[in-house]
PDB file of N, CA and C in Angstrom:
ATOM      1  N   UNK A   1     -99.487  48.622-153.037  1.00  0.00           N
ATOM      2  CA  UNK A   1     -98.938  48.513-151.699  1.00  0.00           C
ATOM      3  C   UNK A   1     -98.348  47.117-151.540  1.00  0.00           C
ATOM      4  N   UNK A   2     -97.037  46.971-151.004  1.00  0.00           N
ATOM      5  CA  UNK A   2     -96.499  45.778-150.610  1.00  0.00           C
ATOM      6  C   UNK A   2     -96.895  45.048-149.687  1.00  0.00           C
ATOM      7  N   UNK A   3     -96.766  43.433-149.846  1.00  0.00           N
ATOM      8  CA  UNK A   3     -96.779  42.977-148.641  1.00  0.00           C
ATOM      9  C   UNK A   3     -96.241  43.316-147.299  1.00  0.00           C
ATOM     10  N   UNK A   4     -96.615  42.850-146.455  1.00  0.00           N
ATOM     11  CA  UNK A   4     -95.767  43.116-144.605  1.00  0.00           C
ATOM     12  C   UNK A   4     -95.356  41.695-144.311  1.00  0.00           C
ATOM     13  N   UNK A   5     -93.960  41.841-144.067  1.00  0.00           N
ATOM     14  CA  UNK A   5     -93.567  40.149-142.961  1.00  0.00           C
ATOM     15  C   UNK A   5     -94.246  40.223-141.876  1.00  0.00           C
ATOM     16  N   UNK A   6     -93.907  38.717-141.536  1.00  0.00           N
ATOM     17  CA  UNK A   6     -94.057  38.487-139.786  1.00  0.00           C
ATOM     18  C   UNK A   6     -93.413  39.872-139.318  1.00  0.00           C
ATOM     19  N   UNK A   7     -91.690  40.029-139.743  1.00  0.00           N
ATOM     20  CA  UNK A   7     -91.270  40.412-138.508  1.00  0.00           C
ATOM     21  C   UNK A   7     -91.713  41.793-138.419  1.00  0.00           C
ATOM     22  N   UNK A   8     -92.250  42.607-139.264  1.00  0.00           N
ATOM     23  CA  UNK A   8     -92.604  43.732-139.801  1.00  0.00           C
ATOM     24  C   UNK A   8     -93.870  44.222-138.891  1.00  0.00           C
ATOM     25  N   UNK A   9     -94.888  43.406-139.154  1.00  0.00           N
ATOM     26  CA  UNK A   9     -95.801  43.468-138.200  1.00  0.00           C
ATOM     27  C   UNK A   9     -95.880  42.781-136.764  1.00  0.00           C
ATOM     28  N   UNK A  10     -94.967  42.060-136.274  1.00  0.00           N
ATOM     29  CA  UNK A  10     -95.294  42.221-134.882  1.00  0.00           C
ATOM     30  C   UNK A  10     -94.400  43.682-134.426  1.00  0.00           C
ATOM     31  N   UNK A  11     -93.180  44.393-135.944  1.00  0.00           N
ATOM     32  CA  UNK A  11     -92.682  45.282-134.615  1.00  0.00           C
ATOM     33  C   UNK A  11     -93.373  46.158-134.802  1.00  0.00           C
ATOM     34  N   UNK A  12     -94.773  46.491-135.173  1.00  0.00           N
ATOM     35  CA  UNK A  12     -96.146  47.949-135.349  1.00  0.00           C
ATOM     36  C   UNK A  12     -96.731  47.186-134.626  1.00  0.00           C
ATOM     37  N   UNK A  13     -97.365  45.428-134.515  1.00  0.00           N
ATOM     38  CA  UNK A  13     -98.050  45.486-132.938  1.00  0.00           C
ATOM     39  C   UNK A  13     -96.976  46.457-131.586  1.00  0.00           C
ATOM     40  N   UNK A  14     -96.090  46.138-131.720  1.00  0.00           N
ATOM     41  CA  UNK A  14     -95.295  46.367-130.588  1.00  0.00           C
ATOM     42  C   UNK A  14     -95.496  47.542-130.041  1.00  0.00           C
ATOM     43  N   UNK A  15     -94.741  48.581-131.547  1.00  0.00           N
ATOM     44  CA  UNK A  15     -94.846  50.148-131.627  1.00  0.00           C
ATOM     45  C   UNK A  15     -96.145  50.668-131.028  1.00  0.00           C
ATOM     46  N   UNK A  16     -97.594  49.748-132.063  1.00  0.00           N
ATOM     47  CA  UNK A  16     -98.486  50.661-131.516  1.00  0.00           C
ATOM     48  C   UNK A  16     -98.477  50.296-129.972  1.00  0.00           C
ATOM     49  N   UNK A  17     -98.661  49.472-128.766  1.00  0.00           N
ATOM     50  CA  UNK A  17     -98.759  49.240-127.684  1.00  0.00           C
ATOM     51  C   UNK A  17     -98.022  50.188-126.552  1.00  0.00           C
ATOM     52  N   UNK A  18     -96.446  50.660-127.400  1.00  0.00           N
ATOM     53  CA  UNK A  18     -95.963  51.660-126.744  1.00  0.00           C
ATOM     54  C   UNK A  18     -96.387  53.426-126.916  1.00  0.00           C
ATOM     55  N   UNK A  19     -97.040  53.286-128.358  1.00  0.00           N
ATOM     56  CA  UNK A  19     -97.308  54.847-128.423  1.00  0.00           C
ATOM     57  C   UNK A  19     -98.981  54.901-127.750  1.00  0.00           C
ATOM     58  N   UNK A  20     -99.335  53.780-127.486  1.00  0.00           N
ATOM     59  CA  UNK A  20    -100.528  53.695-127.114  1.00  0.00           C
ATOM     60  C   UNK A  20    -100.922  54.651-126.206  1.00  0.00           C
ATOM     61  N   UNK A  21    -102.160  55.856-126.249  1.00  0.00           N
ATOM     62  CA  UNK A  21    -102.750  56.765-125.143  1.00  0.00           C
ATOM     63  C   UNK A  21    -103.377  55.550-123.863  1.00  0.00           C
ATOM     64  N   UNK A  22    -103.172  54.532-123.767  1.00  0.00           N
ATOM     65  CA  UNK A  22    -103.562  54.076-122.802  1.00  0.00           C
ATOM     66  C   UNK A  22    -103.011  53.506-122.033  1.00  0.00           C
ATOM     67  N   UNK A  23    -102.673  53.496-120.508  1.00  0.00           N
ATOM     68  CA  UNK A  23    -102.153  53.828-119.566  1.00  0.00           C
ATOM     69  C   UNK A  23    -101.644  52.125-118.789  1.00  0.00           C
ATOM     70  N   UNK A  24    -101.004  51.778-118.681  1.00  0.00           N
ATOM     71  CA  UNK A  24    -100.928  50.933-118.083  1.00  0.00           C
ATOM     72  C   UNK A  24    -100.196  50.397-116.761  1.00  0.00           C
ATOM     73  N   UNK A  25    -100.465  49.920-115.742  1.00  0.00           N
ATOM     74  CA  UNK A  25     -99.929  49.581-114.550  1.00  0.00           C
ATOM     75  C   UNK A  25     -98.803  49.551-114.493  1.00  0.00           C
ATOM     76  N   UNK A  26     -97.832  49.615-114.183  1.00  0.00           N
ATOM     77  CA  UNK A  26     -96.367  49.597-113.711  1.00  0.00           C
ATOM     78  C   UNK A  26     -96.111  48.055-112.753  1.00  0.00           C
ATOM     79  N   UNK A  27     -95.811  47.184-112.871  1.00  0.00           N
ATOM     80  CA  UNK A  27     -95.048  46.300-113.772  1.00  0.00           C
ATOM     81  C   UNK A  27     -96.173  45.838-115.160  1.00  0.00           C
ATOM     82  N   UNK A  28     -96.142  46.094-116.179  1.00  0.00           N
ATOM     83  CA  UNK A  28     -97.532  45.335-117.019  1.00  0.00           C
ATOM     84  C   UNK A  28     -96.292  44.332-117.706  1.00  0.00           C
ATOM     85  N   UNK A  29     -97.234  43.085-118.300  1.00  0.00           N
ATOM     86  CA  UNK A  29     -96.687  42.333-118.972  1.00  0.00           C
ATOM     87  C   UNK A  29     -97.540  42.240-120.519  1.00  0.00           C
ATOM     88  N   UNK A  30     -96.909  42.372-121.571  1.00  0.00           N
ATOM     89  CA  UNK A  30     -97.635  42.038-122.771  1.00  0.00           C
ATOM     90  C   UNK A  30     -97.799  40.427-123.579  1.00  0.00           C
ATOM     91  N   UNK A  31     -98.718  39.781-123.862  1.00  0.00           N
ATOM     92  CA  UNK A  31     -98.257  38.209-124.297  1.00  0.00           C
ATOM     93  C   UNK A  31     -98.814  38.456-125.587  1.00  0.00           C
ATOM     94  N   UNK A  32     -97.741  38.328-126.574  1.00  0.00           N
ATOM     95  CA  UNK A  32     -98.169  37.726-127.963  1.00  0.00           C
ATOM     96  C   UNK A  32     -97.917  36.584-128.151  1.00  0.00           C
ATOM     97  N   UNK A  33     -99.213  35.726-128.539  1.00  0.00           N
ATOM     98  CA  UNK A  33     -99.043  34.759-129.242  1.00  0.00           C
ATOM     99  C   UNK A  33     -98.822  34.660-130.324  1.00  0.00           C
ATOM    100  N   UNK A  34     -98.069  33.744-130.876  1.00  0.00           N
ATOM    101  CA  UNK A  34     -97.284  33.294-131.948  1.00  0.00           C
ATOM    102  C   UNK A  34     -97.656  32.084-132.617  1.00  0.00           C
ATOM    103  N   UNK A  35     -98.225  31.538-133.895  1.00  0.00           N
ATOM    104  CA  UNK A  35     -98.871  31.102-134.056  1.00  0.00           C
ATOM    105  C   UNK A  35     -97.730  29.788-134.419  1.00  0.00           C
ATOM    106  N   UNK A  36     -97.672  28.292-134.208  1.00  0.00           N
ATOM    107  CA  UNK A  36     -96.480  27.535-134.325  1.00  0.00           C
ATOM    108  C   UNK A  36     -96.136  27.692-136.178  1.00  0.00           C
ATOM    109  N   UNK A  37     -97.392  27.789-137.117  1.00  0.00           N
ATOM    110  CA  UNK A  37     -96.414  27.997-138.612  1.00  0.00           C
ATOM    111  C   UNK A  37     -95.568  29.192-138.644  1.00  0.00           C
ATOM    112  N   UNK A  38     -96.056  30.462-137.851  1.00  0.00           N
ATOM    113  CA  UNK A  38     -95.333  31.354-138.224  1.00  0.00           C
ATOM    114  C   UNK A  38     -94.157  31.753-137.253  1.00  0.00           C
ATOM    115  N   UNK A  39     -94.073  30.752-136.062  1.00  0.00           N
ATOM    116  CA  UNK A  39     -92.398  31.312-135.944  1.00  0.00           C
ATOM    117  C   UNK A  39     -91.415  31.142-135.776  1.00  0.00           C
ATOM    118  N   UNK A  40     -91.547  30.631-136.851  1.00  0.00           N
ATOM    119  CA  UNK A  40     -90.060  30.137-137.834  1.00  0.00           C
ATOM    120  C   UNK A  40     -89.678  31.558-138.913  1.00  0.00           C
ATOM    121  N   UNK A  41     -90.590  31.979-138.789  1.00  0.00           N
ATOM    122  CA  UNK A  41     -90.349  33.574-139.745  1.00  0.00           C
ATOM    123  C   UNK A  41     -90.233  35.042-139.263  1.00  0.00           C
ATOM    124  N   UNK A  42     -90.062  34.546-137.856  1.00  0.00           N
ATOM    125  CA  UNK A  42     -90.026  35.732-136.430  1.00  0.00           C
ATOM    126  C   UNK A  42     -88.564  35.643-136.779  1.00  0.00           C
ATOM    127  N   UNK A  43     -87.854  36.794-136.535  1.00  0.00           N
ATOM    128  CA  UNK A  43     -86.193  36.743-135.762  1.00  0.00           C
ATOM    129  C   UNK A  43     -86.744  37.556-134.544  1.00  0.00           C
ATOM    130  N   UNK A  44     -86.912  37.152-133.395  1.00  0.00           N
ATOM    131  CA  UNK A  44     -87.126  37.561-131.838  1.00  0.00           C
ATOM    132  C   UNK A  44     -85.734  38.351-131.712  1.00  0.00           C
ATOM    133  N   UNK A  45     -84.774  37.326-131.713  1.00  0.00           N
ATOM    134  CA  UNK A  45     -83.282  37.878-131.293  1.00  0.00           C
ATOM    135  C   UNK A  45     -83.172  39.141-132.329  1.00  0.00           C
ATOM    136  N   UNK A  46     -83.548  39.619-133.363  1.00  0.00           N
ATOM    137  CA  UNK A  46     -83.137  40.960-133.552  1.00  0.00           C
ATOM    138  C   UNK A  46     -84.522  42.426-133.320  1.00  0.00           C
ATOM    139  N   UNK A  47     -85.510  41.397-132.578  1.00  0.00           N
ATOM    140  CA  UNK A  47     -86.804  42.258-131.939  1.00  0.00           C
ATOM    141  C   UNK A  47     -86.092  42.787-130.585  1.00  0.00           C
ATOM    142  N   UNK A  48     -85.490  41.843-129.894  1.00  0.00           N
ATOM    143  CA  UNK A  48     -84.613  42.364-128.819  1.00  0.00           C
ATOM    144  C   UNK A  48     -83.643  43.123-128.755  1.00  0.00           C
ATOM    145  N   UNK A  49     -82.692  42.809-129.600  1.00  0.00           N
ATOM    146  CA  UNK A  49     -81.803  43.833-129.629  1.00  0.00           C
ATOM    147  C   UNK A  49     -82.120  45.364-130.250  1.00  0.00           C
ATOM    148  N   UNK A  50     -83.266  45.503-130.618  1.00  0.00           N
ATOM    149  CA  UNK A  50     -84.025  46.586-131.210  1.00  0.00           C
ATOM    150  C   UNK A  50     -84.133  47.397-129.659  1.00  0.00           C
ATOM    151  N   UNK A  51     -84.408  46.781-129.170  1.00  0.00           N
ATOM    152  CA  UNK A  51     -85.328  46.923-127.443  1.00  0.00           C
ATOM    153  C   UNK A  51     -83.947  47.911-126.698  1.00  0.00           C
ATOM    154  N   UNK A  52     -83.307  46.723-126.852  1.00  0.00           N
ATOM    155  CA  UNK A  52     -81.689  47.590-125.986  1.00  0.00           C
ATOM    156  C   UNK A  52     -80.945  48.756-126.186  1.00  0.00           C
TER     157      UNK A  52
END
């Protein structure tokens, strides 16, 4: 089995949070922290445009 990137696994944190059976308030906010070595190895800007 291969390794996983950063960007790989925050977008299955993400995924799982949305397929998640558990219910959440209407406005909810999610906060991931980001640890300062690793994000420099995030691309956010193409986590977003994923989003749109």
């Amino acid at each position: 089995m291969g390794d996983i990137n950063e960007n790989e696994l925050l977008r299955i944190m993400i995924w799982t949070f949305k397929v998640s059976k558990i219910k959440f308030e209407y406005p909810a906010d999610l906060s991931i922290i980001i640890h300062p070595d690793k994000i420099d190895k995030i691309d956010i800007f193409s986590l977003k445009e994923e989003e749109e």
